[in-house]
C-alpha atoms as a PDB file:
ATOM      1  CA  UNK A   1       0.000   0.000   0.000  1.00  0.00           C
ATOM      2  CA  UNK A   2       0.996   3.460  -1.143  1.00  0.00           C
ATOM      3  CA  UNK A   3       1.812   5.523   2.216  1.00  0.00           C
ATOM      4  CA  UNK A   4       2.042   9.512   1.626  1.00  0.00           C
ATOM      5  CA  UNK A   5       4.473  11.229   3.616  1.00  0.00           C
ATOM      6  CA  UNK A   6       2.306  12.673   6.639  1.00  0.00           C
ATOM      7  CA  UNK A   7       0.559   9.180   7.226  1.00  0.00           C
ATOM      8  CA  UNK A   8       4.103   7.702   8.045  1.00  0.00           C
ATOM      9  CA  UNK A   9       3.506   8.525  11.903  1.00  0.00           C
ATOM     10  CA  UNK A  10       0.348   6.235  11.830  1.00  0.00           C
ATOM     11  CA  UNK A  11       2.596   3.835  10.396  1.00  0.00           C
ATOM     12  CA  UNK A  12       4.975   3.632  12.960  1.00  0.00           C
ATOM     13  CA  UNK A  13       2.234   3.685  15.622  1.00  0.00           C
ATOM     14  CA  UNK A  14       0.896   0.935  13.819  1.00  0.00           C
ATOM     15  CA  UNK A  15       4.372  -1.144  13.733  1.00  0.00           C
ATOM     16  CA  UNK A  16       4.510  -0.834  17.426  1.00  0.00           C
ATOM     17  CA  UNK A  17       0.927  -2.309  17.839  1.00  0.00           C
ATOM     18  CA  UNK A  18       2.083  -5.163  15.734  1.00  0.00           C
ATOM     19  CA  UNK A  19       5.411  -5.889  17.771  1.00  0.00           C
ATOM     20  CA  UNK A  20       3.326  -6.029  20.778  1.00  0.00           C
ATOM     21  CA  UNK A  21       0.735  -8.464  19.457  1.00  0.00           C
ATOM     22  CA  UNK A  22       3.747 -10.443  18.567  1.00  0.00           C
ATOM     23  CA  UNK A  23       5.179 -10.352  21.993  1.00  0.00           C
ATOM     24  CA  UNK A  24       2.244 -11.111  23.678  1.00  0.00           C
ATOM     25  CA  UNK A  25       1.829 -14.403  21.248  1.00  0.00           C
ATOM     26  CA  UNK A  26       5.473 -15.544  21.274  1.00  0.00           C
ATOM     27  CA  UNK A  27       5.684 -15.027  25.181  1.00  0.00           C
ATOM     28  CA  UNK A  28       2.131 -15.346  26.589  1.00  0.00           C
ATOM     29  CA  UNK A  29       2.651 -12.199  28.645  1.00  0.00           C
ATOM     30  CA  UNK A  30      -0.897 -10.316  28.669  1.00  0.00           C
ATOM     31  CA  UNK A  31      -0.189  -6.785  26.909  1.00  0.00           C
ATOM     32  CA  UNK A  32      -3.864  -6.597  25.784  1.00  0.00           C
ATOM     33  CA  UNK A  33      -3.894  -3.418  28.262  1.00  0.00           C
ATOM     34  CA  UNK A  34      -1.300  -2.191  26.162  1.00  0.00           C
ATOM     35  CA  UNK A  35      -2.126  -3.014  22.925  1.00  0.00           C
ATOM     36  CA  UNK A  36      -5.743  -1.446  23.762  1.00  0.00           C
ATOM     37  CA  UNK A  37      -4.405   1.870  25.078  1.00  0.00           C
ATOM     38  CA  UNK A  38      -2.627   1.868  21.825  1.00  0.00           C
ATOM     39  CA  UNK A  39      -4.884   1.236  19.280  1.00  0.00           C
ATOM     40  CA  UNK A  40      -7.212   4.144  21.034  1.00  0.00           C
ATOM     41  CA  UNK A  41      -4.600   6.732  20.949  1.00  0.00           C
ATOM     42  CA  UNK A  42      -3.737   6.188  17.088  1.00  0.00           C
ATOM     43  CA  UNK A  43      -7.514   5.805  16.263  1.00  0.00           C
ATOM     44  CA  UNK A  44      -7.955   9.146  18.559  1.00  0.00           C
ATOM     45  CA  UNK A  45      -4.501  10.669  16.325  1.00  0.00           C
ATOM     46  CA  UNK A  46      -5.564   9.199  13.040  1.00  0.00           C
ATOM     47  CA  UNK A  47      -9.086  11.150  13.125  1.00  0.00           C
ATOM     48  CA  UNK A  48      -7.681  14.121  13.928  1.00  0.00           C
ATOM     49  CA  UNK A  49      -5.345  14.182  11.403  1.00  0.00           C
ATOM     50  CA  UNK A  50      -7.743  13.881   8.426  1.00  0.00           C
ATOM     51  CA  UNK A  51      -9.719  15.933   9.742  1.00  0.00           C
ATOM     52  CA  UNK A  52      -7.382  18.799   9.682  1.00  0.00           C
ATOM     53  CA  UNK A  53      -5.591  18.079   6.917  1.00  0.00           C
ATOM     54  CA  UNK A  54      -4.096  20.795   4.609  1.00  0.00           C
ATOM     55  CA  UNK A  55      -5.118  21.378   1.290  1.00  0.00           C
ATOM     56  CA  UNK A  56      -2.042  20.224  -0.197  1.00  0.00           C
ATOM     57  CA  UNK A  57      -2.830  17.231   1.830  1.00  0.00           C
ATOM     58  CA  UNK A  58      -6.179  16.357   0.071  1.00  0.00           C
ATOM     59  CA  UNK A  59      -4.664  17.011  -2.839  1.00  0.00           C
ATOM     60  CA  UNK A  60      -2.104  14.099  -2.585  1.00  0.00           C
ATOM     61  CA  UNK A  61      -5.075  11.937  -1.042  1.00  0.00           C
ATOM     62  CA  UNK A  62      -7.446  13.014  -4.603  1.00  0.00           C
ATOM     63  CA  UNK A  63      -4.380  11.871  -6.553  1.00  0.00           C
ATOM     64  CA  UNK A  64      -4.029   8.354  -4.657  1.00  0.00           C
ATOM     65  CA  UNK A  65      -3.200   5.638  -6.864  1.00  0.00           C
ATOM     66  CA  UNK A  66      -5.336   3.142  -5.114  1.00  0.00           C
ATOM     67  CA  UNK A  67      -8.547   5.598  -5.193  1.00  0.00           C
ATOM     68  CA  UNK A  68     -11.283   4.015  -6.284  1.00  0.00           C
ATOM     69  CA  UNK A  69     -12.363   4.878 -10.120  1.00  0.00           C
ATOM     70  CA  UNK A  70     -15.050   4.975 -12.378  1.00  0.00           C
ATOM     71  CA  UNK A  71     -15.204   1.301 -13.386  1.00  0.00           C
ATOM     72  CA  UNK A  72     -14.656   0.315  -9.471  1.00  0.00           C
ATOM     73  CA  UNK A  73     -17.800   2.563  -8.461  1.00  0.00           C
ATOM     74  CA  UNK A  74     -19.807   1.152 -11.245  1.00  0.00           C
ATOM     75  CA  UNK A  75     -19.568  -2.554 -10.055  1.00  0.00           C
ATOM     76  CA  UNK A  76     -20.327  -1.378  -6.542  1.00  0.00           C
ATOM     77  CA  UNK A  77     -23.268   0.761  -6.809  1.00  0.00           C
ATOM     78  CA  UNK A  78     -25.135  -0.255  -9.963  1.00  0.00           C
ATOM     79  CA  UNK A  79     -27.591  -3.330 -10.441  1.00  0.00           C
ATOM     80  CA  UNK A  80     -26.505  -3.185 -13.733  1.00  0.00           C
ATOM     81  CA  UNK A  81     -23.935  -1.167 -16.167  1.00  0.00           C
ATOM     82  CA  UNK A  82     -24.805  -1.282 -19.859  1.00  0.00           C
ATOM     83  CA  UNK A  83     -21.413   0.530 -21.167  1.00  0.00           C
ATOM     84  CA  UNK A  84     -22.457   2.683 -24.702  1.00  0.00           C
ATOM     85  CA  UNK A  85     -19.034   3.137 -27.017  1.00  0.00           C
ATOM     86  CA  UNK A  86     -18.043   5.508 -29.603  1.00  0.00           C
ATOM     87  CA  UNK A  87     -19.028   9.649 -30.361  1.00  0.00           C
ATOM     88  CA  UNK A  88     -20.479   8.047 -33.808  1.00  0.00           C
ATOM     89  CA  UNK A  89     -17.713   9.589 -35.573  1.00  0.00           C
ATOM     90  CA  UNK A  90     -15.422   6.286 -35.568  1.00  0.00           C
ATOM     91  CA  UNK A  91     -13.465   7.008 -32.093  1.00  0.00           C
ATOM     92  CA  UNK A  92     -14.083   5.726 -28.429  1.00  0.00           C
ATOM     93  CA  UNK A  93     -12.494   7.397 -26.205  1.00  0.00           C
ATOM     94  CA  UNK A  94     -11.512   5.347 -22.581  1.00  0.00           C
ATOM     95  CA  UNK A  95     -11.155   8.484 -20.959  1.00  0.00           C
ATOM     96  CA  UNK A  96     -14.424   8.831 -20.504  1.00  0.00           C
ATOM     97  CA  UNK A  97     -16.921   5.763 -20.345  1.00  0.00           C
ATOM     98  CA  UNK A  98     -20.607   5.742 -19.952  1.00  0.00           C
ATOM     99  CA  UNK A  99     -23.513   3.905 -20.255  1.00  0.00           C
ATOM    100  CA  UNK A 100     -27.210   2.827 -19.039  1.00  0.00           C
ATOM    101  CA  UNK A 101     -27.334   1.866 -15.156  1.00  0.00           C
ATOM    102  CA  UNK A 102     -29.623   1.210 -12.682  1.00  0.00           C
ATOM    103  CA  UNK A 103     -29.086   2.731  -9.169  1.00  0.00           C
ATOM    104  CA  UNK A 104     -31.727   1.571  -6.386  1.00  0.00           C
ATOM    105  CA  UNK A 105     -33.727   0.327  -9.156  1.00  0.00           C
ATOM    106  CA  UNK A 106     -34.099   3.654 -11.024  1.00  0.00           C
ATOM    107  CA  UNK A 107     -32.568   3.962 -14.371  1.00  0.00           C
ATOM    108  CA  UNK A 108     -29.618   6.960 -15.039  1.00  0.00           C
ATOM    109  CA  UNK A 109     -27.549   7.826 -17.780  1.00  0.00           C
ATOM    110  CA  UNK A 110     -23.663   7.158 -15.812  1.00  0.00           C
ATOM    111  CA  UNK A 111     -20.892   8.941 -17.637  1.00  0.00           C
ATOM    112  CA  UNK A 112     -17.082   9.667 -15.953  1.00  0.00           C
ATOM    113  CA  UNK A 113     -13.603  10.019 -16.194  1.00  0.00           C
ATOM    114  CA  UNK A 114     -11.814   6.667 -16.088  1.00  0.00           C
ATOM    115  CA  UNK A 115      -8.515   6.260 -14.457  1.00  0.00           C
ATOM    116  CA  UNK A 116      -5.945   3.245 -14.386  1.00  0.00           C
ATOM    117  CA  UNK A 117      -4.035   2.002 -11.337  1.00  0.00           C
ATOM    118  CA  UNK A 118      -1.159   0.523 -12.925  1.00  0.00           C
ATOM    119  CA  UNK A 119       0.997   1.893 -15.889  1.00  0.00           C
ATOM    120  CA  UNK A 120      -0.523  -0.724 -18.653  1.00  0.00           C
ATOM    121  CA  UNK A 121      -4.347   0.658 -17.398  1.00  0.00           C
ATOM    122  CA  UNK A 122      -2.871   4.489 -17.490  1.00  0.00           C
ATOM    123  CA  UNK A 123      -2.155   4.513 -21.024  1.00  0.00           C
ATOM    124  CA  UNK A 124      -5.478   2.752 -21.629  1.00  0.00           C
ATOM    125  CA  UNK A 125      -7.387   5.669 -20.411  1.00  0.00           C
ATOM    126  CA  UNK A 126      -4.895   8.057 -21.300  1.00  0.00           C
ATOM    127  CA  UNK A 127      -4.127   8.954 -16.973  1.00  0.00           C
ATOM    128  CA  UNK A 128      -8.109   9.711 -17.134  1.00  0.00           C
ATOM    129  CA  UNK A 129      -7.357  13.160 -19.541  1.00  0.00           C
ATOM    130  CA  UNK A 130     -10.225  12.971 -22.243  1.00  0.00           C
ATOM    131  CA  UNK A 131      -9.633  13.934 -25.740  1.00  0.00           C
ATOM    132  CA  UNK A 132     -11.867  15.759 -27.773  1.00  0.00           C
ATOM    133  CA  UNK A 133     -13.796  12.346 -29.123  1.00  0.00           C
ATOM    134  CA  UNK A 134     -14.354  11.694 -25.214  1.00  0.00           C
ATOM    135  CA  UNK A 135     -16.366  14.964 -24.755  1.00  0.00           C
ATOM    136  CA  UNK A 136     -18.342  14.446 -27.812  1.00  0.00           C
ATOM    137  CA  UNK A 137     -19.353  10.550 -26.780  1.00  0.00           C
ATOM    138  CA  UNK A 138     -20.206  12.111 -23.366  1.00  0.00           C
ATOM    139  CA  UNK A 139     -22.436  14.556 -25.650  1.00  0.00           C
ATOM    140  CA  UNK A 140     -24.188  12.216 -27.322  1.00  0.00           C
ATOM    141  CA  UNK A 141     -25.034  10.184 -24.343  1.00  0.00           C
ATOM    142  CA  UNK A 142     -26.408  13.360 -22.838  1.00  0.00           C
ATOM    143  CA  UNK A 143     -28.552  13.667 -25.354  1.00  0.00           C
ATOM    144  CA  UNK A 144     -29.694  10.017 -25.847  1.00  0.00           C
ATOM    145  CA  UNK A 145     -30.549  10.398 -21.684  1.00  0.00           C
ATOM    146  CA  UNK A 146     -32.721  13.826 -22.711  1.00  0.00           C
ATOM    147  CA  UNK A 147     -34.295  12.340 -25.701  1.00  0.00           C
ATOM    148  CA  UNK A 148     -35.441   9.217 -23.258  1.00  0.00           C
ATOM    149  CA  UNK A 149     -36.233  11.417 -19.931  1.00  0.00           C
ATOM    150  CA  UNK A 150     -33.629  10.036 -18.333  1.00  0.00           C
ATOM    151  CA  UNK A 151     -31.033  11.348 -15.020  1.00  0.00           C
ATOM    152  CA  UNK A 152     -27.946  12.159 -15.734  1.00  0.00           C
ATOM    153  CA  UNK A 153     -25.373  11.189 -13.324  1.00  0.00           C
ATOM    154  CA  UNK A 154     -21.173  11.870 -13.640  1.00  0.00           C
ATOM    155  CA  UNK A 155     -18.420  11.126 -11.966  1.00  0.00           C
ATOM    156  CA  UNK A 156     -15.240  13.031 -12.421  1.00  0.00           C
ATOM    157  CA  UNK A 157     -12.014  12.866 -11.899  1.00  0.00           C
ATOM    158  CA  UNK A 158      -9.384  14.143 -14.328  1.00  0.00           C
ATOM    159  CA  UNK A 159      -6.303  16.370 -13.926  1.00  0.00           C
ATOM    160  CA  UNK A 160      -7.656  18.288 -17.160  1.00  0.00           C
ATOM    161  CA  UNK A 161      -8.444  17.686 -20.781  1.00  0.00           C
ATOM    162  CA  UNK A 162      -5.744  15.960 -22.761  1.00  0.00           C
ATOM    163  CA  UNK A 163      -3.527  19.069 -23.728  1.00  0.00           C
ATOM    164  CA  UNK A 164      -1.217  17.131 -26.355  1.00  0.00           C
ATOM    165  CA  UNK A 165      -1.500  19.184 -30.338  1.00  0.00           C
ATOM    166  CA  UNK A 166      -3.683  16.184 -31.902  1.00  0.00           C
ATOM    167  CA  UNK A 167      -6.301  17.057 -28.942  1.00  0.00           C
ATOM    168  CA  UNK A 168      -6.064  20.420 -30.404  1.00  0.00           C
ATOM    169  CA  UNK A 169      -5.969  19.998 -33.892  1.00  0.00           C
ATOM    170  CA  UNK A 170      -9.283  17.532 -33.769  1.00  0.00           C
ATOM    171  CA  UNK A 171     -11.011  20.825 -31.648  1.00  0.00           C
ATOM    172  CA  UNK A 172     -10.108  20.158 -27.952  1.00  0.00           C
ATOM    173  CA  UNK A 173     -11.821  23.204 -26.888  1.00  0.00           C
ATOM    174  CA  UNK A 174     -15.026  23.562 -29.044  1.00  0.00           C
ATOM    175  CA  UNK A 175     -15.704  19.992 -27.746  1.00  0.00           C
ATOM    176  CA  UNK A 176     -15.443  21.304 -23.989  1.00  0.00           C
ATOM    177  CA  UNK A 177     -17.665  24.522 -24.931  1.00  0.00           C
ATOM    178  CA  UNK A 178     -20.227  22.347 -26.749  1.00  0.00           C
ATOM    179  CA  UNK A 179     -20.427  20.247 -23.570  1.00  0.00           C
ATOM    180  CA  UNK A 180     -20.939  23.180 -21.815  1.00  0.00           C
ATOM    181  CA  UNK A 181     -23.535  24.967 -23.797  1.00  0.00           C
ATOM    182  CA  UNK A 182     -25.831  21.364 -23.761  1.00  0.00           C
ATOM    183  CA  UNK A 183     -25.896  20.574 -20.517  1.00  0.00           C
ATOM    184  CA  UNK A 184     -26.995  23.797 -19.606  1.00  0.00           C
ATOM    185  CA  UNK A 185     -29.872  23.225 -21.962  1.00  0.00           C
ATOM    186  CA  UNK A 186     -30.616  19.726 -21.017  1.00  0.00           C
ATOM    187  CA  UNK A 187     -34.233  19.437 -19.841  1.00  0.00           C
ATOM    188  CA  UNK A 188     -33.252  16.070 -17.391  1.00  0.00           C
ATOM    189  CA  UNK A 189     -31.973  16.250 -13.674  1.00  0.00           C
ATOM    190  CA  UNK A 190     -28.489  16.157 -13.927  1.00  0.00           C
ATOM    191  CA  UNK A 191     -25.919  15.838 -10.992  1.00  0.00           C
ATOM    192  CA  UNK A 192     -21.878  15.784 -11.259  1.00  0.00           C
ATOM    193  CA  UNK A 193     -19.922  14.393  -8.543  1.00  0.00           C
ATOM    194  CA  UNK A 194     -16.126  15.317  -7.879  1.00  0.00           C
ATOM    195  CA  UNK A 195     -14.578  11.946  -7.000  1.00  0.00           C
ATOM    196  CA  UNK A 196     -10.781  12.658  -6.956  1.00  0.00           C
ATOM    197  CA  UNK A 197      -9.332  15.138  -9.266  1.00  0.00           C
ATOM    198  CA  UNK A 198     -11.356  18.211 -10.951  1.00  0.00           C
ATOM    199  CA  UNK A 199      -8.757  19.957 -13.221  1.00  0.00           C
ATOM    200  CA  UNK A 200     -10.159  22.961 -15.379  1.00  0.00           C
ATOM    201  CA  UNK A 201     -12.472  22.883 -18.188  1.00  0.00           C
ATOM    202  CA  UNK A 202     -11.535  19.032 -18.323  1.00  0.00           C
ATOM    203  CA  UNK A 203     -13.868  18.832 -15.348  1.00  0.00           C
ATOM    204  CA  UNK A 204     -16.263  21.114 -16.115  1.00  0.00           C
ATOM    205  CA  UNK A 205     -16.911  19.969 -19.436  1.00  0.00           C
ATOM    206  CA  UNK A 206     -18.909  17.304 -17.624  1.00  0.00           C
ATOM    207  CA  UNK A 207     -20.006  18.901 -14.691  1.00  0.00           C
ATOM    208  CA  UNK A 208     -22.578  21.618 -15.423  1.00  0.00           C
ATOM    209  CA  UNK A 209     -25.362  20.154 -13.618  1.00  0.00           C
ATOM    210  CA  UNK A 210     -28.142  20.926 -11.408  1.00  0.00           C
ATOM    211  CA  UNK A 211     -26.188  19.801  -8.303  1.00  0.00           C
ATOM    212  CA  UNK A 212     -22.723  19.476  -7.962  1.00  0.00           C
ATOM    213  CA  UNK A 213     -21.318  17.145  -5.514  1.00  0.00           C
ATOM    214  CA  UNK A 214     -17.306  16.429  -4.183  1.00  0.00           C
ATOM    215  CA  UNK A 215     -16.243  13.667  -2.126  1.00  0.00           C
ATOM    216  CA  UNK A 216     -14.524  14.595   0.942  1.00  0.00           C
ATOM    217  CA  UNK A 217     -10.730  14.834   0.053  1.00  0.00           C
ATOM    218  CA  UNK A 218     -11.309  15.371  -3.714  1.00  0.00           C
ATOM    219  CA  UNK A 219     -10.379  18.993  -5.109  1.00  0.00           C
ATOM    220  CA  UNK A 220     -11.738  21.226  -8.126  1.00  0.00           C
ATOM    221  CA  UNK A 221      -9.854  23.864  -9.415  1.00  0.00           C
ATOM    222  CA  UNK A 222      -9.351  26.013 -12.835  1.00  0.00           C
ATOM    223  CA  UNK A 223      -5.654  25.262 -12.691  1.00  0.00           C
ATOM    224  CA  UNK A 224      -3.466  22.806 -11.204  1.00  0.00           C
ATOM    225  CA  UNK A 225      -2.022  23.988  -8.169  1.00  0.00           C
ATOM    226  CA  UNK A 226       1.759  23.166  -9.532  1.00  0.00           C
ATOM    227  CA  UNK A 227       1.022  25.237 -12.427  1.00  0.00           C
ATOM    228  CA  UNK A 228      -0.479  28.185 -10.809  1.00  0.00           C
ATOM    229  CA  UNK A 229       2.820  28.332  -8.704  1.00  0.00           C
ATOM    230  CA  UNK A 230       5.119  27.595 -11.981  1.00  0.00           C
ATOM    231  CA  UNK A 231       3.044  30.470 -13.377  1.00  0.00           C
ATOM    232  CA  UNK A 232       2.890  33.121 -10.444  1.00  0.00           C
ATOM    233  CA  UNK A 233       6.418  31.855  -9.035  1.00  0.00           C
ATOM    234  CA  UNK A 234       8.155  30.424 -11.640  1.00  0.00           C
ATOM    235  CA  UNK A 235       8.688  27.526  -9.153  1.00  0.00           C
ATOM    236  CA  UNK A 236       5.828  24.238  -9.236  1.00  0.00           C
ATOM    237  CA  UNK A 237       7.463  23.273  -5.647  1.00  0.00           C
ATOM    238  CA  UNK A 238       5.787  26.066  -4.433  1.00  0.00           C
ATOM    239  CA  UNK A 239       2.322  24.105  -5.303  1.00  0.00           C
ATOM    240  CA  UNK A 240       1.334  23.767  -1.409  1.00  0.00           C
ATOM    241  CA  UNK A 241       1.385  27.807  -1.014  1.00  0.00           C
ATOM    242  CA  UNK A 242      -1.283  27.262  -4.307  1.00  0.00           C
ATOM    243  CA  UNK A 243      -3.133  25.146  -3.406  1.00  0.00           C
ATOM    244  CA  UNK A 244      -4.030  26.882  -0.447  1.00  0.00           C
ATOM    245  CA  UNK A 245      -5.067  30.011  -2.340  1.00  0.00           C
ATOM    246  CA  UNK A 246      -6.292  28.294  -4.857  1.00  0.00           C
ATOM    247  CA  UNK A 247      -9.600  27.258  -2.123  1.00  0.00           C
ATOM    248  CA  UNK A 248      -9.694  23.884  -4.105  1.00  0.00           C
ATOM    249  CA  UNK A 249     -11.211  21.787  -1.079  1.00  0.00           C
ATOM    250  CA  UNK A 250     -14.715  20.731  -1.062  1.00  0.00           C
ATOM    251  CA  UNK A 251     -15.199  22.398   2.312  1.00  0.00           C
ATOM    252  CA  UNK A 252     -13.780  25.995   0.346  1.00  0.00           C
ATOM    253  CA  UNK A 253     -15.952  25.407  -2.688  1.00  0.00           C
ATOM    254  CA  UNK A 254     -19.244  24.443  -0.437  1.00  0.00           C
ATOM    255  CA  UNK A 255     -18.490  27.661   1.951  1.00  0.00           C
ATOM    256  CA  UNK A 256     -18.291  29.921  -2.106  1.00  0.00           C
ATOM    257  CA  UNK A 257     -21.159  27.739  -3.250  1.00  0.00           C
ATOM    258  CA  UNK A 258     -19.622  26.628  -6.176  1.00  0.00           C
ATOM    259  CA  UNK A 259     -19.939  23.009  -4.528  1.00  0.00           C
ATOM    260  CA  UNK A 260     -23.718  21.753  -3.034  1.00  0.00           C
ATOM    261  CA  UNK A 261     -22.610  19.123  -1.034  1.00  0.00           C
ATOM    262  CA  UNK A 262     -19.859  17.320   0.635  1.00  0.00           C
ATOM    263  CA  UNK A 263     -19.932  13.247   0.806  1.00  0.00           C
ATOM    264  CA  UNK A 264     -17.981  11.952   3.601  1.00  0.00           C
ATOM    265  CA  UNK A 265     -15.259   9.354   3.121  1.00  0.00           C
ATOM    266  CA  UNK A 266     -13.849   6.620   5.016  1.00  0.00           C
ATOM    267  CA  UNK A 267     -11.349   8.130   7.564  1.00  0.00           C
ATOM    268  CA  UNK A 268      -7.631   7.721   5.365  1.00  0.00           C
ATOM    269  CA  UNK A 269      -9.433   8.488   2.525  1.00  0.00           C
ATOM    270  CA  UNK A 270     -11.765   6.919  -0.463  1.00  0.00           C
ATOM    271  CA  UNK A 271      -9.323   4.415  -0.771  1.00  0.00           C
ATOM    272  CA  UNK A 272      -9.091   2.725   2.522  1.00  0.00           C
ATOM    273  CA  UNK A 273     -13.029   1.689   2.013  1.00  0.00           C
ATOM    274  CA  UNK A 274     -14.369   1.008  -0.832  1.00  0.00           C
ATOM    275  CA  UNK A 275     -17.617  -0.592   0.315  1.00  0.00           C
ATOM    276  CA  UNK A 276     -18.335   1.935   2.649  1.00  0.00           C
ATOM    277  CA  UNK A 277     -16.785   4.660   0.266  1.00  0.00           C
ATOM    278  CA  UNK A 278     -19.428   3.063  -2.317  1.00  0.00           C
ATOM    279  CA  UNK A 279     -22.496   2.787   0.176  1.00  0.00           C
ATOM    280  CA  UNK A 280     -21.870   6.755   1.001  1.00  0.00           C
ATOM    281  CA  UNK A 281     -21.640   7.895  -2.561  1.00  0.00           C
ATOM    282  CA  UNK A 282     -24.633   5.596  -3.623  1.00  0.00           C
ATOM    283  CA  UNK A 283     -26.847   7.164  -0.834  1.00  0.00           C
ATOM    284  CA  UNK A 284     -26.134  11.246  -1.858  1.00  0.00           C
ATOM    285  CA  UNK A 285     -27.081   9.698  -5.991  1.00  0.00           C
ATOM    286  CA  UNK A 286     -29.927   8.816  -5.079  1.00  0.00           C
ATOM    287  CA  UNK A 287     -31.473  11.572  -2.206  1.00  0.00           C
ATOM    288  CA  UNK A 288     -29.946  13.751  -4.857  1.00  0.00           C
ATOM    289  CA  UNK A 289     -32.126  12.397  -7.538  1.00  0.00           C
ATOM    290  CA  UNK A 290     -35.380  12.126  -5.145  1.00  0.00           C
ATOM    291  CA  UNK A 291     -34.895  16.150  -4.715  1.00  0.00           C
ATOM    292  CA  UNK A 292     -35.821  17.220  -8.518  1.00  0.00           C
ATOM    293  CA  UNK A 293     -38.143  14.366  -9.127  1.00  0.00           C
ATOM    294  CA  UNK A 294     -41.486  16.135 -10.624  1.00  0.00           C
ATOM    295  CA  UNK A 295     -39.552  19.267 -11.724  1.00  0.00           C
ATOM    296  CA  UNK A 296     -40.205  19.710 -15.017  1.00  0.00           C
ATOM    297  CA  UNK A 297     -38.006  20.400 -17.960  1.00  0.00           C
ATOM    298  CA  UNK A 298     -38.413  24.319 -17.892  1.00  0.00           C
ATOM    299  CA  UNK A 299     -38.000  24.322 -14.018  1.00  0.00           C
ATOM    300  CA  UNK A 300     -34.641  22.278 -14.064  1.00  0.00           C
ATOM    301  CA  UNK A 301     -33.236  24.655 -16.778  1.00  0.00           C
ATOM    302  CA  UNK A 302     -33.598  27.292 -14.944  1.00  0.00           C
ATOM    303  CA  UNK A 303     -32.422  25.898 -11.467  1.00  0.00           C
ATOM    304  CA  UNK A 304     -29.160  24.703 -13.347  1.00  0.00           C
ATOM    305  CA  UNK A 305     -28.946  28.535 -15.058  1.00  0.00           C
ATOM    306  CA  UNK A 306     -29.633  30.601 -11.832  1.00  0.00           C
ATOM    307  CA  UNK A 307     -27.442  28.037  -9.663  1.00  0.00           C
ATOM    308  CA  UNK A 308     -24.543  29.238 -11.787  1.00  0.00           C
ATOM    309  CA  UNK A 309     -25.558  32.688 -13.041  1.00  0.00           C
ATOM    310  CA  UNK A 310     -25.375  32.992  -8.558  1.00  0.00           C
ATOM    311  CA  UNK A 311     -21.606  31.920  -8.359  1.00  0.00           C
ATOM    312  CA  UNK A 312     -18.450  34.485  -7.919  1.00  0.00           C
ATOM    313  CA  UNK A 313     -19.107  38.057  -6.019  1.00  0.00           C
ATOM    314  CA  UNK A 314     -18.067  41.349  -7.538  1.00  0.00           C
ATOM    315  CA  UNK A 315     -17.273  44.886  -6.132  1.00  0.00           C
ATOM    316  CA  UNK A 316     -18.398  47.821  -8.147  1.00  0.00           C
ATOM    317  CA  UNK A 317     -16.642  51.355  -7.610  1.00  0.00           C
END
């Protein structure tokens, strides 16, 4: 298991728990005392360290290896996943896979970012950065889910649009801005959910929605921290002092009210649980789905347009 650099301490409280159960089972000396008072006190330090955790922090915990992804959260909240290829144009992207599934027996359009965990899966889904035949594939499932009344549900995590000069040449950002301009006009409930990374209009391009959701440690941001501080510092080790201006966290976001709603994750992160990291993120899909049932397709146009038209605050002089 991957261990980031301020969980070490838990790992050496951990060792010592271990040495002790061994001790106690080589010797048959009763440490259970011990052993008890220990496993309180890093339960007791362990809590309180994720829950104070600096932004920086998250960020390294949103960009954890063993995080669940798309795929994983597909097999462990859906009845069924009926994956739809292609943007009709001759490409599939794996950046971005959707399809049909049914969630608590209701049936949703489920479209996201896919991820790989190991370098063979990476280059697969191109490190979860969508080209311009992803966005369009996500387009046309959006529209296949309006034409058939259905919910939209995504899942994001990407560090960004792929920003290599065949994405660009092919129309990288009219693809984004198309995505953008549809959604807004989509006459479905739709609801984007922040599950690791949200990197620019990479993220947005699938996340204009009438609720927006972020797990717990996950972070959403117009520009990566390390290159806003390559930008205003010419120095991307500087990315901490960015990422803490940046407000990227899904507490900063919820407190701006760029972000609805915060879904809790398993203390240590997403990827310490994935049952109960699945079970949490199952339950806000579908209260979130109960709260615009009966709205109609005028009503949840204008909720999505006056939910953003509402975000960012201006001084006049």
């Amino acid at each position: 298991m991957v261990v980031l650099e301020f969980e070490k301490p838990l790992v050496e409280i951990q060792k010592k728990i271990d040495e002790l159960k061994k001790i106690s089972s080589e010797s048959g000396m009763d440490l259970n005392k011990e052993i008890e008072t220990f496993e309180k006190q890093a339960n007791d330090y362990k809590k309180e360290l994720y829950e104070n955790l600096k932004p920086f922090q998250k960020l390294q915990i949103a960009r954890h290896q063993e995080r669940p992804n798309f795929l994983d959260y597909t097999k462990l909240i859906c009845e069924d996943f009926i994956e739809l290829h292609g943007d009709r144009e001759g490409t599939d992207d794996r950046a971005i896979i959707g399809g049909l599934a049914k969630i608590d027996g209701k049936t949703v359009m489920l479209i996201g970012t896919q991820k790989g965990k190991s370098t063979k899966e990476n280059l697969e889904y191109n490190f979860g950065m969508p080209q311009p035949q992803g966005y369009r594939k996500a387009l046309r499932l959006f529209r296949h889910a309006n034409k058939f009344h259905m919910p939209i549900v995504t899942l994001i995590d990407t560090p960004g649009a792929y920003p290599g000069i065949n994405a660009e040449e092919t129309g990288q950002g009219g693809a984004i801005a198309m995505n953008l301009r549809e959604m807004a006009k989509l006459g479905v409930p739709s609801i984007a959910i922040i599950t690791g990374e949200g990197c620019s209009g990479g993220a947005l391009g699938l996340a204009v929605s009438n609720k927006v959701m972020m797990l717990e440690h996950a972070y959403y941001t117009v520009i990566s921290p390390e290159g806003c501080a390559s930008i205003l510092w010419r120095d991307a080790s500087k990315y901490p002092d960015a990422a803490e201006a940046l407000k990227i966290t899904a507490h900063d976001l919820t407190e701006l009210g760029i972000v609805d709603e915060i879904i809790k994750e398993p203390v240590g992160g997403a990827h310490t649980c994935y049952s109960e990291m699945s079970e949490n993120l199952k339950n806000a899909i579908v209260k979130s789905l109960k709260e615009f049932e009966g709205m109609s397709a005028e009503e949840l146009r204008t909720q999505r347009y006056n939910k953003f038209r509402a975000m960012g605050k201006f001084i006049e002089q």
